[in-house]
PDB file of N, CA and C in Angstrom:
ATOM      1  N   UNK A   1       0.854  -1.168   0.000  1.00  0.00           N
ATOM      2  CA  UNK A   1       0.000   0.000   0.000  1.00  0.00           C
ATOM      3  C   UNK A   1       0.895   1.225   0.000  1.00  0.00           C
ATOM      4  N   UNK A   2       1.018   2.222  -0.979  1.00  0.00           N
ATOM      5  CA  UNK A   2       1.407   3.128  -1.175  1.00  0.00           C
ATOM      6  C   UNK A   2       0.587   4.301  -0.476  1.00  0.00           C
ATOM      7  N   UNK A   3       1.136   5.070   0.592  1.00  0.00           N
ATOM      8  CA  UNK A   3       0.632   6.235   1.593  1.00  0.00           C
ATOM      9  C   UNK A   3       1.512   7.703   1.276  1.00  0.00           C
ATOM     10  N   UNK A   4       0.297   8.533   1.109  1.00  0.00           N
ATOM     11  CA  UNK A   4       0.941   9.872   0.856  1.00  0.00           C
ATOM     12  C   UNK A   4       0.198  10.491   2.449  1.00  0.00           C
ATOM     13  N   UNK A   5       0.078  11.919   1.706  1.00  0.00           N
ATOM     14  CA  UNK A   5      -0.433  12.994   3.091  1.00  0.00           C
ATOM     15  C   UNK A   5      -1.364  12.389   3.913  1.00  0.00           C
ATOM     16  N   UNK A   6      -1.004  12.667   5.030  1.00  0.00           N
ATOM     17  CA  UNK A   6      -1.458  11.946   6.127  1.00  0.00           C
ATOM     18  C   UNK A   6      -2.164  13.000   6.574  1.00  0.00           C
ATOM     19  N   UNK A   7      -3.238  13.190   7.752  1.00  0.00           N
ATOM     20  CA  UNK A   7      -4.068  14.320   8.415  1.00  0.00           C
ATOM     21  C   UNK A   7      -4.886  13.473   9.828  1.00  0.00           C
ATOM     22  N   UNK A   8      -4.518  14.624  10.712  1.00  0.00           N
ATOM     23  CA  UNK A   8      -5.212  14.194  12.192  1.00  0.00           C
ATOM     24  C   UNK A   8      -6.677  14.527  12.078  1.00  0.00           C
ATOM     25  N   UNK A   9      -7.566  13.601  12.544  1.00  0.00           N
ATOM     26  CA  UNK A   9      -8.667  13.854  12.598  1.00  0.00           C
ATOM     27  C   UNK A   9      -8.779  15.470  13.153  1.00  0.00           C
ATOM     28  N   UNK A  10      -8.210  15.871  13.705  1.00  0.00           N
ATOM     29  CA  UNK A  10      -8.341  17.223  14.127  1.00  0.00           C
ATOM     30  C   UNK A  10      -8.061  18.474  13.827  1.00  0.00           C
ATOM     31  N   UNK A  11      -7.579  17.720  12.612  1.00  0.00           N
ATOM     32  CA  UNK A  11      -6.961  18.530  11.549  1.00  0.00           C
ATOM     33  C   UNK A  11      -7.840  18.380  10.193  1.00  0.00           C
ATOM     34  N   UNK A  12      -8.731  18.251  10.226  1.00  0.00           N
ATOM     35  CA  UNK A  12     -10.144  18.149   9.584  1.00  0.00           C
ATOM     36  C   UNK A  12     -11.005  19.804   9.475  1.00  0.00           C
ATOM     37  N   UNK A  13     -11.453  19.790   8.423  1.00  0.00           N
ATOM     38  CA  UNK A  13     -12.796  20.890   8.336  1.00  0.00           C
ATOM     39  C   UNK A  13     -13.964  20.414   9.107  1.00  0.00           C
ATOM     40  N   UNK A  14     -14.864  20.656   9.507  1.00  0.00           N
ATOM     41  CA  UNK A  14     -16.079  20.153  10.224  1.00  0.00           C
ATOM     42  C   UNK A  14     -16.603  19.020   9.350  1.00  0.00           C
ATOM     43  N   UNK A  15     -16.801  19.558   7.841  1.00  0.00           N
ATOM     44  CA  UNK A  15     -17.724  18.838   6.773  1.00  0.00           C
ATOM     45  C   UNK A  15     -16.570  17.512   7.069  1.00  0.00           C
ATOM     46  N   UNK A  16     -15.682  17.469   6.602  1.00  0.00           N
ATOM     47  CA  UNK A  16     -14.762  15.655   6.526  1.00  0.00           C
ATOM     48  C   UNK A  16     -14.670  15.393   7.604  1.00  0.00           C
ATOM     49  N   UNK A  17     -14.668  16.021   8.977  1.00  0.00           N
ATOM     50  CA  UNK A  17     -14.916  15.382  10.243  1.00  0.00           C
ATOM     51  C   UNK A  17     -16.358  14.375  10.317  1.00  0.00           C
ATOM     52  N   UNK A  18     -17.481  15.077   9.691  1.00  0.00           N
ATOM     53  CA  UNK A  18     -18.246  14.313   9.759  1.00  0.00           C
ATOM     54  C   UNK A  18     -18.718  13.413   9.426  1.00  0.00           C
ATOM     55  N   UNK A  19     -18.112  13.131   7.813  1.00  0.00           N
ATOM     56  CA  UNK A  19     -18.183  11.880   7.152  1.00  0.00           C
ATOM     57  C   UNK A  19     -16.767  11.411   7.855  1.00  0.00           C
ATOM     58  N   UNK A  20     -15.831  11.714   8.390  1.00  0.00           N
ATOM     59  CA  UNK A  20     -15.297  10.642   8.723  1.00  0.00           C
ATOM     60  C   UNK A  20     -15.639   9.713  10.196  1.00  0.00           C
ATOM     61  N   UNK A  21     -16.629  10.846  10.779  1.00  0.00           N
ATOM     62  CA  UNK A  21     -17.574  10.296  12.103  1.00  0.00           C
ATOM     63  C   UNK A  21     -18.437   9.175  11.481  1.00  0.00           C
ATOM     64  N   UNK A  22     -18.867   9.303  10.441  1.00  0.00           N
ATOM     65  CA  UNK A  22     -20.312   8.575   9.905  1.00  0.00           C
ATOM     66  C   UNK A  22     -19.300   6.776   9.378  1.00  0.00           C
ATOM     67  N   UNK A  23     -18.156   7.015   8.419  1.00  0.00           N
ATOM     68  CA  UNK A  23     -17.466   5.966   8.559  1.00  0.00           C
ATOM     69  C   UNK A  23     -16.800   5.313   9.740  1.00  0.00           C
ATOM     70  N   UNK A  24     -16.469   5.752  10.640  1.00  0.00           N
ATOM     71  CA  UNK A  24     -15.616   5.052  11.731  1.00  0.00           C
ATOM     72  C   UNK A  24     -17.060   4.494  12.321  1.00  0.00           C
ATOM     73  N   UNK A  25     -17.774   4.844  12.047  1.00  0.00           N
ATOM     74  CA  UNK A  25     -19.375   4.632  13.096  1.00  0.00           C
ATOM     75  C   UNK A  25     -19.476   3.534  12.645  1.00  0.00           C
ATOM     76  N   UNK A  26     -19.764   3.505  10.981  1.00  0.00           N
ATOM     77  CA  UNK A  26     -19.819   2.188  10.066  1.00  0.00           C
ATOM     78  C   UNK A  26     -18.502   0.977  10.456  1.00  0.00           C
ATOM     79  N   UNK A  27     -17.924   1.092  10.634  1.00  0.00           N
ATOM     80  CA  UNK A  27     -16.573   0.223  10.111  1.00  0.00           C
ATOM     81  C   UNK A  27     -16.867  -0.323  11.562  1.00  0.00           C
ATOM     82  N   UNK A  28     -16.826   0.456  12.765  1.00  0.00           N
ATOM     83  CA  UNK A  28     -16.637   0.144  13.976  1.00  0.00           C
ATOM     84  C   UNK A  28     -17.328  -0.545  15.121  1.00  0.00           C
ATOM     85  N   UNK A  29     -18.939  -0.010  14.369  1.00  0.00           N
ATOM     86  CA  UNK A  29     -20.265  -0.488  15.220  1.00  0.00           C
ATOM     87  C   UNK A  29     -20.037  -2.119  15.628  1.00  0.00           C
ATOM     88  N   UNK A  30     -20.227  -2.432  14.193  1.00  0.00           N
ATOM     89  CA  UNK A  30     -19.895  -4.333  14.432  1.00  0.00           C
ATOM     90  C   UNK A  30     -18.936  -4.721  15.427  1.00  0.00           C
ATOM     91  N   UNK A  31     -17.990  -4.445  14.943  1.00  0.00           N
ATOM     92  CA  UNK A  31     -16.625  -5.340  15.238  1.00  0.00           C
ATOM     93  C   UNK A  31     -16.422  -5.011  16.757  1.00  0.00           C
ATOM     94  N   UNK A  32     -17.498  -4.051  17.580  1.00  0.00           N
ATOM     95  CA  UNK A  32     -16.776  -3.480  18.805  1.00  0.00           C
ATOM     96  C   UNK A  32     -18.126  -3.762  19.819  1.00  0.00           C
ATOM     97  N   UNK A  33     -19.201  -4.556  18.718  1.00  0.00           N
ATOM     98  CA  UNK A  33     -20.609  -5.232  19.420  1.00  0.00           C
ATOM     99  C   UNK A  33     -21.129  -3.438  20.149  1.00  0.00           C
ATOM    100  N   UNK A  34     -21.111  -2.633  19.611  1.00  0.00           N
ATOM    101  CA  UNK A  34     -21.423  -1.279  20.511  1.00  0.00           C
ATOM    102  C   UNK A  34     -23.110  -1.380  19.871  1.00  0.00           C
ATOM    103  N   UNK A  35     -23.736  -0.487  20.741  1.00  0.00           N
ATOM    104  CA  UNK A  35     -25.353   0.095  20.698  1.00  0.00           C
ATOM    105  C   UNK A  35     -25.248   0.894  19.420  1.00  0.00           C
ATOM    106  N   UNK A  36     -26.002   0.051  18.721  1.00  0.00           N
ATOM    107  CA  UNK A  36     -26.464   1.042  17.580  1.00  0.00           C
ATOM    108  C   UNK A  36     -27.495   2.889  17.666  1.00  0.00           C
ATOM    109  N   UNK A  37     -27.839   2.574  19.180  1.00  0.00           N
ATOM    110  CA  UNK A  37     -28.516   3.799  20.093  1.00  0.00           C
ATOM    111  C   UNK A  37     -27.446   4.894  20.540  1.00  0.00           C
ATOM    112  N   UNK A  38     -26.079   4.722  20.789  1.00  0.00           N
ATOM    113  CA  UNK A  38     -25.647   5.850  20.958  1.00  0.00           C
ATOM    114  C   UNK A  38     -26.101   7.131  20.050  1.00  0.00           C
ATOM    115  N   UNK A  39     -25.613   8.250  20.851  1.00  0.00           N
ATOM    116  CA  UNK A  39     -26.031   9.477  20.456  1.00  0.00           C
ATOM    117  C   UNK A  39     -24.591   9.828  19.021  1.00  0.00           C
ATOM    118  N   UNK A  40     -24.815  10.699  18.154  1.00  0.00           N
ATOM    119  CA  UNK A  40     -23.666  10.833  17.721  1.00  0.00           C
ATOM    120  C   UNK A  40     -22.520  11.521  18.323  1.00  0.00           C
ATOM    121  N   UNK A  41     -23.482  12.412  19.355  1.00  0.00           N
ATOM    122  CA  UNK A  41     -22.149  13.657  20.356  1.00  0.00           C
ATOM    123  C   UNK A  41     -21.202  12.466  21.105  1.00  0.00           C
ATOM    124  N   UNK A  42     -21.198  10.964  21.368  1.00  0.00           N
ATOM    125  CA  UNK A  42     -20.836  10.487  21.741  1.00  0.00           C
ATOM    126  C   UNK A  42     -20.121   9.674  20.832  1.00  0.00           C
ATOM    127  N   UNK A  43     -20.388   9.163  19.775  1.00  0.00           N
ATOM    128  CA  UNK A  43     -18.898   8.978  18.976  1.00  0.00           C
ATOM    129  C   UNK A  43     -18.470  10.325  18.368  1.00  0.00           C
ATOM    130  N   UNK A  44     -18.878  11.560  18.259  1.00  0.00           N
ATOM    131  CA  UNK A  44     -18.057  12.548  17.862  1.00  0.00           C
ATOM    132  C   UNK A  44     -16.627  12.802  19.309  1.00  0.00           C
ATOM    133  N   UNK A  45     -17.241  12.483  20.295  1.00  0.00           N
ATOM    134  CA  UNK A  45     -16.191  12.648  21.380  1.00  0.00           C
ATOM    135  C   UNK A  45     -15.389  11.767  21.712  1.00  0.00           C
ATOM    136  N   UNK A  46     -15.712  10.800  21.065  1.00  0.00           N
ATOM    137  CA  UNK A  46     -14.714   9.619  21.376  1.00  0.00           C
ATOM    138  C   UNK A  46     -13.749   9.624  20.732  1.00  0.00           C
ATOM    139  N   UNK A  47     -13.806   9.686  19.467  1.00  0.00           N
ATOM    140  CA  UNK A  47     -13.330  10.240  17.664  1.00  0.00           C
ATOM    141  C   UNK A  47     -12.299  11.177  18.103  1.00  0.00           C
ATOM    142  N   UNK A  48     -12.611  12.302  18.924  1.00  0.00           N
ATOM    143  CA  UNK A  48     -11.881  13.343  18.607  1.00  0.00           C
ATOM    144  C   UNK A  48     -11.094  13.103  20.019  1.00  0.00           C
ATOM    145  N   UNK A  49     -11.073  13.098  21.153  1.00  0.00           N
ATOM    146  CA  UNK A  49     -10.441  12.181  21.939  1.00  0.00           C
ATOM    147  C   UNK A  49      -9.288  11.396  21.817  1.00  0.00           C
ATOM    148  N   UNK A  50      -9.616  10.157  20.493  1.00  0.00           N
ATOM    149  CA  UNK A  50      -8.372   9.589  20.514  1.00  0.00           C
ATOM    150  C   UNK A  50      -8.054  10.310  18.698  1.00  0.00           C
ATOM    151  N   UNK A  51      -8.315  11.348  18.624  1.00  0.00           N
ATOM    152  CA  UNK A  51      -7.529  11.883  17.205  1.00  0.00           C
ATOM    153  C   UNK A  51      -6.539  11.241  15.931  1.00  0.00           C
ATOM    154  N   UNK A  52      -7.705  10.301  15.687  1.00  0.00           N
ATOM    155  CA  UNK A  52      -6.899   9.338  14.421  1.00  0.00           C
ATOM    156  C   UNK A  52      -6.311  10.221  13.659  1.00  0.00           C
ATOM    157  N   UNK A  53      -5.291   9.283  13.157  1.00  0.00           N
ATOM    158  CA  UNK A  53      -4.138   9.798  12.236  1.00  0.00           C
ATOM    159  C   UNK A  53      -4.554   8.993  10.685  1.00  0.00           C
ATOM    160  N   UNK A  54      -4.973  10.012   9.614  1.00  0.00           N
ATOM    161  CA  UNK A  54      -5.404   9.631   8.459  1.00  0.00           C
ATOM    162  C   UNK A  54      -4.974   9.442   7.492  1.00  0.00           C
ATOM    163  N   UNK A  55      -4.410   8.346   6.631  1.00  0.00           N
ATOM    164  CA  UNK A  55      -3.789   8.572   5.497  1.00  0.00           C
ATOM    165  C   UNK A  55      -4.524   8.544   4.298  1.00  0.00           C
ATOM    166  N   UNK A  56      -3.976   9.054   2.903  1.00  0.00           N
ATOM    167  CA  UNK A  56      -4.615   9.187   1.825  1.00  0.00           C
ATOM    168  C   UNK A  56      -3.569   7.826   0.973  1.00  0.00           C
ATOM    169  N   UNK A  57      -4.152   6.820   0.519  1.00  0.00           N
ATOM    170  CA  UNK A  57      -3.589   5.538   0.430  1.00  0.00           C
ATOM    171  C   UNK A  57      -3.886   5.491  -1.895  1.00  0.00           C
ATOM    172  N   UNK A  58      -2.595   5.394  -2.454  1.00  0.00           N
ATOM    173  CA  UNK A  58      -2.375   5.634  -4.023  1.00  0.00           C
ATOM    174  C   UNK A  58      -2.509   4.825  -4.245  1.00  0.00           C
ATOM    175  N   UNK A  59      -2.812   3.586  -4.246  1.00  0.00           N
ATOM    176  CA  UNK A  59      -2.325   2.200  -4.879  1.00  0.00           C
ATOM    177  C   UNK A  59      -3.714   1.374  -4.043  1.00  0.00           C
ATOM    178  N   UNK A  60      -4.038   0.139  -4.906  1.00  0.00           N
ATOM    179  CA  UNK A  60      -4.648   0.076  -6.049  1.00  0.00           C
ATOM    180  C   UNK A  60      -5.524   1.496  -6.716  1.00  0.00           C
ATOM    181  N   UNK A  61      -6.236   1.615  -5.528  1.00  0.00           N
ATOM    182  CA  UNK A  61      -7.084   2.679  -6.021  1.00  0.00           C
ATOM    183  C   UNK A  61      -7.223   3.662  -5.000  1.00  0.00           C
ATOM    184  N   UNK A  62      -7.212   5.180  -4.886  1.00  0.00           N
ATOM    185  CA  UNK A  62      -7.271   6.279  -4.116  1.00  0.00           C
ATOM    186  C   UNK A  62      -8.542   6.139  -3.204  1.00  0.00           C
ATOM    187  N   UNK A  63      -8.163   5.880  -1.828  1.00  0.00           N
ATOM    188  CA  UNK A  63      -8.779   5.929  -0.467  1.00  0.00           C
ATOM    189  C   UNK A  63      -7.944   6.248   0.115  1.00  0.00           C
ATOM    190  N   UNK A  64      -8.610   6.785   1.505  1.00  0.00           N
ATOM    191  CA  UNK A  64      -8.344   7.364   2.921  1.00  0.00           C
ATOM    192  C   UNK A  64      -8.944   6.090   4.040  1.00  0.00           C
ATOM    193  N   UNK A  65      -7.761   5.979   4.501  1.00  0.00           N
ATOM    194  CA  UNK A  65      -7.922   5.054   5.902  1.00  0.00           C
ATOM    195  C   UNK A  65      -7.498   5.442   7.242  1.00  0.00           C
ATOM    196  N   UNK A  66      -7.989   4.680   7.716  1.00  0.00           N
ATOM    197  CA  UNK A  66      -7.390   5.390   9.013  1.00  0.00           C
ATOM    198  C   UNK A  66      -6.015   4.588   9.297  1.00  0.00           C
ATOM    199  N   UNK A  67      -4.932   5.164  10.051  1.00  0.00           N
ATOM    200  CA  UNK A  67      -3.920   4.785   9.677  1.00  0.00           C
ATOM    201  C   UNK A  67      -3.704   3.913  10.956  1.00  0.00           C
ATOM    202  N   UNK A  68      -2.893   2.476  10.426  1.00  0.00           N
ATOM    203  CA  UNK A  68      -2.917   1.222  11.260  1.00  0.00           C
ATOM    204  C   UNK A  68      -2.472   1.836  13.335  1.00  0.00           C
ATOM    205  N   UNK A  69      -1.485   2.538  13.034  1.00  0.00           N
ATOM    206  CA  UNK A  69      -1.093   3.044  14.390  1.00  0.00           C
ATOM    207  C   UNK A  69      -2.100   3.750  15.369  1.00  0.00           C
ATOM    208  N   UNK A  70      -3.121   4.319  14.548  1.00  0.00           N
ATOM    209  CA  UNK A  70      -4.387   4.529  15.371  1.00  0.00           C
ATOM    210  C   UNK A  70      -5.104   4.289  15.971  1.00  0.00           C
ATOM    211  N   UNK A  71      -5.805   2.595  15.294  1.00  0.00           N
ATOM    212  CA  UNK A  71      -6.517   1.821  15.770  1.00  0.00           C
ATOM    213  C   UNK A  71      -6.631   1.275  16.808  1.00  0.00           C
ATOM    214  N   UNK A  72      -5.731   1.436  17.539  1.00  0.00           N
ATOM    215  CA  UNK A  72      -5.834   0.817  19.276  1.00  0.00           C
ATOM    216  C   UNK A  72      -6.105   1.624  20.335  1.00  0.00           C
ATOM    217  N   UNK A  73      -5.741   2.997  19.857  1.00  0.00           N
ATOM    218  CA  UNK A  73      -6.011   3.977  20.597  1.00  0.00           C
ATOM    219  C   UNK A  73      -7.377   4.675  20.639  1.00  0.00           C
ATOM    220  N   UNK A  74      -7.848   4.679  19.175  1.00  0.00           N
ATOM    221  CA  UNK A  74      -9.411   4.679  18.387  1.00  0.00           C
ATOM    222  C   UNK A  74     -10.262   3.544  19.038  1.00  0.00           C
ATOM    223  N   UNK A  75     -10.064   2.429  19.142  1.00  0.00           N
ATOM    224  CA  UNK A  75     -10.567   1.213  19.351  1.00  0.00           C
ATOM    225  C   UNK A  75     -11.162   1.668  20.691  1.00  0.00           C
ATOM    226  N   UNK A  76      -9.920   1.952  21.935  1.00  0.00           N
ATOM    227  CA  UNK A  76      -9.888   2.004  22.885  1.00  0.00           C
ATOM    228  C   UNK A  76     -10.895   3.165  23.480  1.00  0.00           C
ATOM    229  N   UNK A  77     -11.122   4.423  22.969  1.00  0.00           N
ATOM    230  CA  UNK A  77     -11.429   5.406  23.121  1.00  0.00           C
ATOM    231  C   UNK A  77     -13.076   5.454  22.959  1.00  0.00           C
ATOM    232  N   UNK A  78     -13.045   4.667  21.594  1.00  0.00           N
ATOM    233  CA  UNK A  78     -14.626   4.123  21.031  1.00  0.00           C
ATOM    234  C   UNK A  78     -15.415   3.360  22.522  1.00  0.00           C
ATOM    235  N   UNK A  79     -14.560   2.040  23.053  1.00  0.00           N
ATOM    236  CA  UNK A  79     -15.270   1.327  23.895  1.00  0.00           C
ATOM    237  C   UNK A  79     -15.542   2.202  25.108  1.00  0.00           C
ATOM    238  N   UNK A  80     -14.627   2.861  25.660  1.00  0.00           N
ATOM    239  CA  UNK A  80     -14.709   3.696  26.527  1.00  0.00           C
ATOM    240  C   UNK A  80     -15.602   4.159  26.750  1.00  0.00           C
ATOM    241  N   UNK A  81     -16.054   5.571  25.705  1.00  0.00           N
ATOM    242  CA  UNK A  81     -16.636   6.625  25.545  1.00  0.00           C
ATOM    243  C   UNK A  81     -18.485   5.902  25.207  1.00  0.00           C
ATOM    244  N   UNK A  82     -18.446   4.594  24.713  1.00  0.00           N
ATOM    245  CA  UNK A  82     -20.040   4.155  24.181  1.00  0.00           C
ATOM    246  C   UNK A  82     -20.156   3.303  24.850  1.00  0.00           C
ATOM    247  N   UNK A  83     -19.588   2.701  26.507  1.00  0.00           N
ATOM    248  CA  UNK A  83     -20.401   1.840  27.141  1.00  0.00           C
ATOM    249  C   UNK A  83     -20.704   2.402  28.219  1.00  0.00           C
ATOM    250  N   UNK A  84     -20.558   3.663  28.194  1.00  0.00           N
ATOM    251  CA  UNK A  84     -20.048   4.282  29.826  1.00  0.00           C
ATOM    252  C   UNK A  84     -22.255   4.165  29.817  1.00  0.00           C
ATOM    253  N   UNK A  85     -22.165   3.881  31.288  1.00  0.00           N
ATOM    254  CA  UNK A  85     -23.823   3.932  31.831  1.00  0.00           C
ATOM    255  C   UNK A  85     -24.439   5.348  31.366  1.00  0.00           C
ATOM    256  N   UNK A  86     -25.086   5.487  30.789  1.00  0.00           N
ATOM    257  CA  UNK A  86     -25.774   6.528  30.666  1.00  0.00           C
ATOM    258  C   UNK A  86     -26.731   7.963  31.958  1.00  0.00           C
TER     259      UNK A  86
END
């Protein structure tokens, strides 16, 4: 996988913060068994919390991922922030 410019979630405009809230929501819901009922202010705070590091990925074809070194800290931040008792 070929990786160019990279960008912190926090280093985002509002508008790509939010589709990138709406994907991590997608990608993450499953795999982390979380409530499809959370609020979004609550993965927006989790998100920005652990401030993924984003790359823009050339090869095969042009996507943005979140970048592998993130994910544990993202992971971590996600469970945190969406099981806490309401």
């Amino acid at each position: 996988m070929s990786a160019s410019p990279s960008c912190r979630f926090s280093r985002l405009c509002p508008t790509a913060q939010e589709l990138m809230i709406r994907l991590i929501r997608e990608q993450f819901i499953s795999c982390l068994s979380l409530s499809t009922e959370a609020p979004e202010s609550a993965w927006s705070r989790a998100i920005a919390l652990a401030d993924p590091t984003f790359v823009y990925c050339t090869t095969p074809e042009p996507t943005i991922r979140i970048c592998p070194d993130s994910y544990p800290q993202l992971r971590e931040c996600l469970r945190q922030e969406l099981t806490k008792p309401a």
